[in-house]
Protein backbone atom coordinates (compact mmCIF):
# COMPACT_ATOMS: atom_id res chain seq x y z
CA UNK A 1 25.91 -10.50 -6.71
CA UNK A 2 24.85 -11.51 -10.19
CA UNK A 3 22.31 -9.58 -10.99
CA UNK A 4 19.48 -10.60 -14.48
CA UNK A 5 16.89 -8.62 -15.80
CA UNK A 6 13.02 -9.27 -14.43
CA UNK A 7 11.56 -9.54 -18.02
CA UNK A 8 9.90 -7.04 -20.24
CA UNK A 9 10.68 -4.46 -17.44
CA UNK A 10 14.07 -4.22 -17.63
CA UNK A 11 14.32 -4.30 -13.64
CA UNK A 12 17.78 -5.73 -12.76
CA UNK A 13 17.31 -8.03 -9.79
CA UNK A 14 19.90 -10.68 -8.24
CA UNK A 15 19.87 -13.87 -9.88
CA UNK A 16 18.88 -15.86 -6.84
CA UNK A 17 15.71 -14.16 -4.91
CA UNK A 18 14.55 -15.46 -1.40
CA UNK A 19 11.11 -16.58 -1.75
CA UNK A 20 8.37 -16.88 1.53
CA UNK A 21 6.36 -20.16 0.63
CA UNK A 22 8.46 -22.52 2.47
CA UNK A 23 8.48 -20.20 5.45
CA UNK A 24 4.91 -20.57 6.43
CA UNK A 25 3.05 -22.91 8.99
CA UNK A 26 2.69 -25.62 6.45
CA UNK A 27 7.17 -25.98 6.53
CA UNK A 28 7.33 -26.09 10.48
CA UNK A 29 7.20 -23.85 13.37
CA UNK A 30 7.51 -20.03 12.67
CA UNK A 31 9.92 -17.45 14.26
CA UNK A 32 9.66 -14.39 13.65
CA UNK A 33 12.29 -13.09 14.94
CA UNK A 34 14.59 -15.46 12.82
CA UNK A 35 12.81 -14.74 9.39
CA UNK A 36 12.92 -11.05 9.67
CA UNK A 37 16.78 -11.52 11.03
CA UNK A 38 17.24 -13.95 7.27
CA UNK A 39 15.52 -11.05 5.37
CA UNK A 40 18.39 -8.61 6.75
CA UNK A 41 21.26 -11.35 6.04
CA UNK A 42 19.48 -11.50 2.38
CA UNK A 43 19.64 -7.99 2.12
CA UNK A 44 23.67 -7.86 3.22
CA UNK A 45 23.90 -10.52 0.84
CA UNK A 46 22.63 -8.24 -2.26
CA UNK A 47 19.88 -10.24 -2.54
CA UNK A 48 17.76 -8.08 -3.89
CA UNK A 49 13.92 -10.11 -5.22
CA UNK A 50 12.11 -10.81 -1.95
CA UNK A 51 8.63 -12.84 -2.86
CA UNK A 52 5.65 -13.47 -0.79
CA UNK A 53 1.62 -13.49 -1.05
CA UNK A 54 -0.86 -12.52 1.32
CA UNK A 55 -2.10 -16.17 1.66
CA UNK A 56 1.83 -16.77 3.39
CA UNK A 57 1.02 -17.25 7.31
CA UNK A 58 -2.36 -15.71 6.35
CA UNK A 59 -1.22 -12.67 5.80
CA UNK A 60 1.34 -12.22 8.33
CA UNK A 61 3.95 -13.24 6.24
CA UNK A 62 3.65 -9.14 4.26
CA UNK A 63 4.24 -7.74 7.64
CA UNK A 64 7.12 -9.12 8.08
CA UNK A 65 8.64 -7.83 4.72
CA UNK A 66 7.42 -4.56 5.32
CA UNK A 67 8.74 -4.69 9.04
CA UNK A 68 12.43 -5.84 7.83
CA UNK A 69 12.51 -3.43 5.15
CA UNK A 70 11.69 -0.58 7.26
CA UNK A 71 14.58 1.89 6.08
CA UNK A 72 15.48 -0.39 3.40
CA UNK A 73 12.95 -0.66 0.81
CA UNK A 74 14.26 0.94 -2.29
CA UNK A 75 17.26 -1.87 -2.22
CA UNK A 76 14.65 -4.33 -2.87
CA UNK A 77 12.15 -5.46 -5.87
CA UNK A 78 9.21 -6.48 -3.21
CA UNK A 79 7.08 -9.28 -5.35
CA UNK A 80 3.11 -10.45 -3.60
CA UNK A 81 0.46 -12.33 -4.80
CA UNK A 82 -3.56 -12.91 -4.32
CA UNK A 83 -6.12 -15.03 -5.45
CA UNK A 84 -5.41 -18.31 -4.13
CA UNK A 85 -7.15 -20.04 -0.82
CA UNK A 86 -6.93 -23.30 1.23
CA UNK A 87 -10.57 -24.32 1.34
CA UNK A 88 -12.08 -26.80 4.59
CA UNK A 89 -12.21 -29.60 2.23
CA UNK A 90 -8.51 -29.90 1.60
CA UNK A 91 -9.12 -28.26 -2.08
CA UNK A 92 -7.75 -24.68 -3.89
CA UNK A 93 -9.80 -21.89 -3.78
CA UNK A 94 -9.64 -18.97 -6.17
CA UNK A 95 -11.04 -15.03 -6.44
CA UNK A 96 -10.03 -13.36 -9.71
CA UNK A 97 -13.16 -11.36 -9.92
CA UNK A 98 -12.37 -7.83 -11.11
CA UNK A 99 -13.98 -6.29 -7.61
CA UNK A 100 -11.66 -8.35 -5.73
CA UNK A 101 -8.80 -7.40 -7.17
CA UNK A 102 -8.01 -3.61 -5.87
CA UNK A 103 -9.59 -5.17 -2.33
CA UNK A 104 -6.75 -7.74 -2.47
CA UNK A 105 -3.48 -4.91 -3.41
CA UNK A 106 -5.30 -2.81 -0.31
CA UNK A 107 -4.94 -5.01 2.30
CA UNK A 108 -1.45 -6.19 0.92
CA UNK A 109 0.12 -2.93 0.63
CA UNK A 110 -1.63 -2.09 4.37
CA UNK A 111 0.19 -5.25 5.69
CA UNK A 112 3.49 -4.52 4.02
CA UNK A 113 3.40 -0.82 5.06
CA UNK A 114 4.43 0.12 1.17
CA UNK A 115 2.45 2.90 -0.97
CA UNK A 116 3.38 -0.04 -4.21
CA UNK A 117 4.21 -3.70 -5.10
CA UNK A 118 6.75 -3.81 -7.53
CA UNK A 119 5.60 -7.15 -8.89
CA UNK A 120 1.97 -8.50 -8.30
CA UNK A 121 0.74 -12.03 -9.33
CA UNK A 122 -2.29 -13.35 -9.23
CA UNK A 123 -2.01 -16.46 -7.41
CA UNK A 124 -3.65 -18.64 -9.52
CA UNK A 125 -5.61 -18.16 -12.32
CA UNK A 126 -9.62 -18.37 -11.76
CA UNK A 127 -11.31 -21.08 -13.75
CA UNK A 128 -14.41 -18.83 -12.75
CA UNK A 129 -13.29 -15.85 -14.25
CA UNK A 130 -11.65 -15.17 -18.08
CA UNK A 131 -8.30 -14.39 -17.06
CA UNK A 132 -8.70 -10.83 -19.53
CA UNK A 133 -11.47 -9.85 -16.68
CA UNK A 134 -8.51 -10.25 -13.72
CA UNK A 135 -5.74 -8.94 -15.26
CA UNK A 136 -7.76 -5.96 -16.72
CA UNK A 137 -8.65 -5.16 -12.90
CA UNK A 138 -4.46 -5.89 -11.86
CA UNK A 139 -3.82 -3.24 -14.72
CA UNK A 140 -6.10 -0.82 -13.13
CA UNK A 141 -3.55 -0.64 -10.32
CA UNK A 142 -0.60 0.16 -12.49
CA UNK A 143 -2.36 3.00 -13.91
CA UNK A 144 -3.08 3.96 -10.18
CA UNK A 145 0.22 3.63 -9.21
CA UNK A 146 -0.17 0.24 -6.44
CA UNK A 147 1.71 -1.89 -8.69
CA UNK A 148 4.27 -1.73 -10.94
CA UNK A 149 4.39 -4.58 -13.12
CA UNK A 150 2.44 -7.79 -13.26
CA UNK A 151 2.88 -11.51 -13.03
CA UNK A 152 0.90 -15.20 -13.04
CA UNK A 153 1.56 -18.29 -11.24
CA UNK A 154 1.20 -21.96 -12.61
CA UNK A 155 -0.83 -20.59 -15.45
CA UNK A 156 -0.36 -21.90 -18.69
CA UNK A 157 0.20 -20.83 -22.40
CA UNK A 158 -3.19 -20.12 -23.01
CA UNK A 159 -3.96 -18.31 -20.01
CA UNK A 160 -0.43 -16.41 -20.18
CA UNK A 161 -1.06 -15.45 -24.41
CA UNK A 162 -4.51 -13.91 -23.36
CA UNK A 163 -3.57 -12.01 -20.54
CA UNK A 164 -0.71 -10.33 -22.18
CA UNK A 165 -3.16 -9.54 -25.13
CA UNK A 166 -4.98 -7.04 -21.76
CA UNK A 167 -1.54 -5.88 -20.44
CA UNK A 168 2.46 -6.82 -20.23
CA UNK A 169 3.18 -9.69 -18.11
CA UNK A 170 6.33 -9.74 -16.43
CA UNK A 171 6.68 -13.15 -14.96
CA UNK A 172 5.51 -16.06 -14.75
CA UNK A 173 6.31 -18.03 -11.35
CA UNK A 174 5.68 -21.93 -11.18
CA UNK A 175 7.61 -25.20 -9.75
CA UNK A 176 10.82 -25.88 -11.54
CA UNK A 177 13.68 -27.77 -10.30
CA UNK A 178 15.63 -30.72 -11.61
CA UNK A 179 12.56 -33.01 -9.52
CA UNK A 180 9.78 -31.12 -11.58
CA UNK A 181 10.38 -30.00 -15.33
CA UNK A 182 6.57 -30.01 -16.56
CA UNK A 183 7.56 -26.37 -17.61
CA UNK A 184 10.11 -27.03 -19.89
CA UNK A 185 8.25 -28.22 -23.31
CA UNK A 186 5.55 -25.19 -23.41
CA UNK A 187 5.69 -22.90 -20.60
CA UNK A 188 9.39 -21.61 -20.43
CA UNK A 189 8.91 -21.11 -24.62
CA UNK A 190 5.94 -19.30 -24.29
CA UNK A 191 7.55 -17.08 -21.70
CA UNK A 192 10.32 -16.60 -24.28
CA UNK A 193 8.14 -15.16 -26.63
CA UNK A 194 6.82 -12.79 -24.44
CA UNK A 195 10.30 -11.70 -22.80
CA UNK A 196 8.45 -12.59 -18.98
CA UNK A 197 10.82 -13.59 -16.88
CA UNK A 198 10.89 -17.08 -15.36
CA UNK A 199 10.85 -17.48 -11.84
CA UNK A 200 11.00 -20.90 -10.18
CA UNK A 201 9.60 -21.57 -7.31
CA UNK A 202 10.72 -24.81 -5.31
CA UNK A 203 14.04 -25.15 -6.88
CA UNK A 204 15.05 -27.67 -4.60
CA UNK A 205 12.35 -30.42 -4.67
CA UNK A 206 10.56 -29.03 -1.72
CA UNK A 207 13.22 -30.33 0.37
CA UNK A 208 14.45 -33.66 -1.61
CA UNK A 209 17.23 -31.95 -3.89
CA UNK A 210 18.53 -30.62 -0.70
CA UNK A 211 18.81 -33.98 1.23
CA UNK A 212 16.35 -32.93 4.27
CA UNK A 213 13.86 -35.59 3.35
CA UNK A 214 14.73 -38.97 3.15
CA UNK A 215 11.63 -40.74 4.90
CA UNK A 216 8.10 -39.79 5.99
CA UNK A 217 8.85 -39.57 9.28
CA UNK A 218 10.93 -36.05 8.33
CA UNK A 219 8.30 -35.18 7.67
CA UNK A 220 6.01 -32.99 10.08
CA UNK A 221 2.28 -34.21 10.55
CA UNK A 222 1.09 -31.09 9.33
CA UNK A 223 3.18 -30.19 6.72
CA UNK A 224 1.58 -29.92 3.40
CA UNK A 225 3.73 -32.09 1.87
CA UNK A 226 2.96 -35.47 3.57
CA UNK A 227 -0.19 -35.29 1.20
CA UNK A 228 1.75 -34.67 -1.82
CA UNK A 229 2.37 -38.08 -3.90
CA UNK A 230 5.64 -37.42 -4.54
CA UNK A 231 6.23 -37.95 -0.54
CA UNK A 232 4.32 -40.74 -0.13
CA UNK A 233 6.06 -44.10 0.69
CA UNK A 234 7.12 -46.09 -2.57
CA UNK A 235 7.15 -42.62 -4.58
CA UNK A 236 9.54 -41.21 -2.12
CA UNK A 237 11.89 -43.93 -2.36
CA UNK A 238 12.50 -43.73 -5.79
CA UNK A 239 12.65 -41.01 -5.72
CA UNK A 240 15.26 -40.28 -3.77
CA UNK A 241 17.60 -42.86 -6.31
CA UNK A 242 17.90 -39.99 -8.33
CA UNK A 243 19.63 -38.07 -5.93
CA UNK A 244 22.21 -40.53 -5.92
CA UNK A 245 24.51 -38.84 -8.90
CA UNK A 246 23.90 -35.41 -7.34
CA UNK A 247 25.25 -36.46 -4.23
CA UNK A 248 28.51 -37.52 -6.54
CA UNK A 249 28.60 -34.40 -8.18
CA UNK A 250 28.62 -32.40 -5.15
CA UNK A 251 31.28 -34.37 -3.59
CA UNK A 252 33.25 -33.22 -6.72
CA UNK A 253 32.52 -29.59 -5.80
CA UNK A 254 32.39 -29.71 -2.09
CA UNK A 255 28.98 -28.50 -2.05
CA UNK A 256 25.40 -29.57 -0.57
CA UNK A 257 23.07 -30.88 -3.26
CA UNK A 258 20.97 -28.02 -3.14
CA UNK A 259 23.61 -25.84 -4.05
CA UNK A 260 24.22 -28.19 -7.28
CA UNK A 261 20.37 -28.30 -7.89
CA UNK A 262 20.57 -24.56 -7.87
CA UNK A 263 23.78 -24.01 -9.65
CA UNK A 264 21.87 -26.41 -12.33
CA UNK A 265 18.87 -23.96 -12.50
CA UNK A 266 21.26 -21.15 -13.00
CA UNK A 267 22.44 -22.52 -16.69
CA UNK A 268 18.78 -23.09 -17.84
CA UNK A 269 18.80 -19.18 -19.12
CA UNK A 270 19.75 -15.68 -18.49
CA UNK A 271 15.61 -15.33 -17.85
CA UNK A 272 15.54 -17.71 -14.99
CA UNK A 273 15.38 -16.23 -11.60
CA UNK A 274 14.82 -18.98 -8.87
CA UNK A 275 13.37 -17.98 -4.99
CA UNK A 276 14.55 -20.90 -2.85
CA UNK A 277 12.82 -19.79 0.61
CA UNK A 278 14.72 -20.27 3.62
CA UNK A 279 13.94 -19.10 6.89
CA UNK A 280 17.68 -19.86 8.41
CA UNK A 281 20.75 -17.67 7.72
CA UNK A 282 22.63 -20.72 6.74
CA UNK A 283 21.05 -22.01 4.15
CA UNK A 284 20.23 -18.80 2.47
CA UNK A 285 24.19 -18.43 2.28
CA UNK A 286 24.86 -21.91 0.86
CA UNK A 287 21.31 -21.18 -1.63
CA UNK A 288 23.93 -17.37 -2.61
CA UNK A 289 27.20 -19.26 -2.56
CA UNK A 290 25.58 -21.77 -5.20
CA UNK A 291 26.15 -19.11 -8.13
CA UNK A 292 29.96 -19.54 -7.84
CA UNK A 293 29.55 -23.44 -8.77
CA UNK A 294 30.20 -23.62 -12.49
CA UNK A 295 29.48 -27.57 -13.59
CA UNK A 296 30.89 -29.16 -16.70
CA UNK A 297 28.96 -30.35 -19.41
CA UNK A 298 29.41 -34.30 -18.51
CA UNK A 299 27.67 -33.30 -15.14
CA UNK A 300 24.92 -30.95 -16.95
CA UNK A 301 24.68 -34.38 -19.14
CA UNK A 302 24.58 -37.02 -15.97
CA UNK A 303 22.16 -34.30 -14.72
CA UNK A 304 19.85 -34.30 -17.68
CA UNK A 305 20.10 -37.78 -18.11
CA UNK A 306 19.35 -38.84 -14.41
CA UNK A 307 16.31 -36.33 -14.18
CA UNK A 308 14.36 -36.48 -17.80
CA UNK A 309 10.95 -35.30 -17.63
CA UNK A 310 8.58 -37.39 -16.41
CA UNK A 311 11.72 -39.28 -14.18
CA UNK A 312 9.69 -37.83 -10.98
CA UNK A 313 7.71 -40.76 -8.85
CA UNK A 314 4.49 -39.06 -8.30
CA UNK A 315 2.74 -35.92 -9.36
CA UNK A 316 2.97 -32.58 -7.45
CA UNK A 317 -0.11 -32.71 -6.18
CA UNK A 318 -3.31 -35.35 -5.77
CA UNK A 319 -5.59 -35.07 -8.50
CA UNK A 320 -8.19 -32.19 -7.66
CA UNK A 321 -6.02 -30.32 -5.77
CA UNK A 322 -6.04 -27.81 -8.26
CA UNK A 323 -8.77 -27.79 -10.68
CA UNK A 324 -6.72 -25.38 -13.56
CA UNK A 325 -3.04 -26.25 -12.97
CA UNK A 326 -1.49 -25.20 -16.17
CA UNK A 327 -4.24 -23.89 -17.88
């Protein structure tokens, strides 16, 4: 397994992690039984990132990673997150307060049955709080010894140059796939400068790089992403017409177009470390396999060409959604 350092820590990690967001109750019925059995394959694998939060299945999600790395947790860089709530009225809520904070790493490291979190976001940052106030509190817990190193999620370069001003940020996790490059023209710089690791969540479209959405009907009525305007009827249509040259591409390769989507990812930077989530052993092996594809320039250039920012149909999410997206 290919393994890339996780930022300013010098962590080695694989370069392909297995992330947990997809897994929940908002991608389809749960098992278990199957995600814990996909954690082991992961781990025979060499996968060695595993990433979840404690908002995943509402908190059930962190006891399955600590149950399936019972024995097995020092071959794994265990990453969580907090701060970041579905609200009654369809919005994002937040809790960055400083008192929150150690509350938060508690209950996580009760639920994953772990004494620390190697890597601990917060969620999404506060609008409520100065982001200085939260990550002072998150540093608190490295000195204490519940977390190693730190990390933010969809925060911006503001948000990201202030915080590390309080204490070393080590990553920075928000959407990126060939479907969604908002990141490219100030995030993945700033993260440059910093030496935080990039770690894209999503990598395959939420389901359209890989092929497994092609109408609204595939859907499931309560799956988050029937209220997403990329999915919605006339945005999804167009855009699955740019899936059309990755569907020539993988012919070329004899691979699925998530494993090109991927294997595209992979050449944006030593500094990139994507967390497709899977909950089936199959597609975890396809999302491993995808570091052997090695594409040509003319396909990075069809690629880039096909899927220039701002190519998508549709933003991520309806306006309001998020109130500090970016920020």
């Amino acid at each position: 397994m290919e393994q890339r350092r996780l930022g300013n820590s010098g962590v080695m990690v694989s370069a392909v992690g297995l992330g947990m967001g997809s897994t929940t109750t908002d991608f389809g019925a749960q098992d278990d039984a199957v995600q814990i059995a996909t954690m082991h394959r992961a781990l025979d694998l060499g996968v060695t990132f595993f990433d979840t939060a404690d908002r995943y299945m509402a908190g059930r999600h962190e006891r399955l990673v600590g149950e399936a790395l019972k024995g097995r947790r020092e071959q794994v860089i265990v990453a969580s997150k907090f701060g970041n709530f579905d609200l009654p009225n369809g919005k994002k809520g937040y809790n960055g307060r400083p008192d929150y904070v150690p509350q938060a790493c508690d209950a996580s490291l009760k639920r994953l049955n772990m004494d620390v979190i190697d890597l601990y976001y917060l969620h999404r940052v506060d609008p409520e709080v100065p982001v200085e106030d939260t990550v002072g509190a998150m540093a608190e817990l490295v000195k204490q010894g519940k977390v190693r190193y730190l990390g933010l999620c969809e925060a911006g370069r503001q948000s990201l140059t202030r915080a590390f001003k309080v204490h070393p940020i080590t990553a920075m996790q928000t959407e990126y796939s060939l479907w969604a490059r908002d990141v490219e023209p100030e995030i993945l710089p700033v993260c440059r400068e910093f030496d935080v690791a990039f770690v894209p969540y999503a990598p395959l479209g939420r389901g359209l790089l890989a092929g497994t959405v092609r109408k609204l009907d595939d859907i499931s009525p309560k799956d988050i992403r029937r209220r997403q305007p990329r999915f919605q009827p006339g945005n999804l249509e167009r855009n699955l017409e740019l899936l059309k040259p990755v569907e020539k591409i993988a012919a070329a390769h004899q691979a699925s177009t998530a494993q090109i989507a991927l294997a595209w990812l992979f050449t944006r930077g030593a500094d990139i470390i994507p967390i497709p989530g899977t909950k089936q052993q199959k597609y975890l092996e396809q999302n491993v396999a995808a570091l052997d594809i090695k594409l040509t320039q003319a396909e990075l250039d069809v690629l880039a060409d096909t899927f220039k920012p701002g190519a998508r149909a549709g933003d991520r999410y309806n306006p309001g959604y998020f109130t500090n997206l970016g920020v």
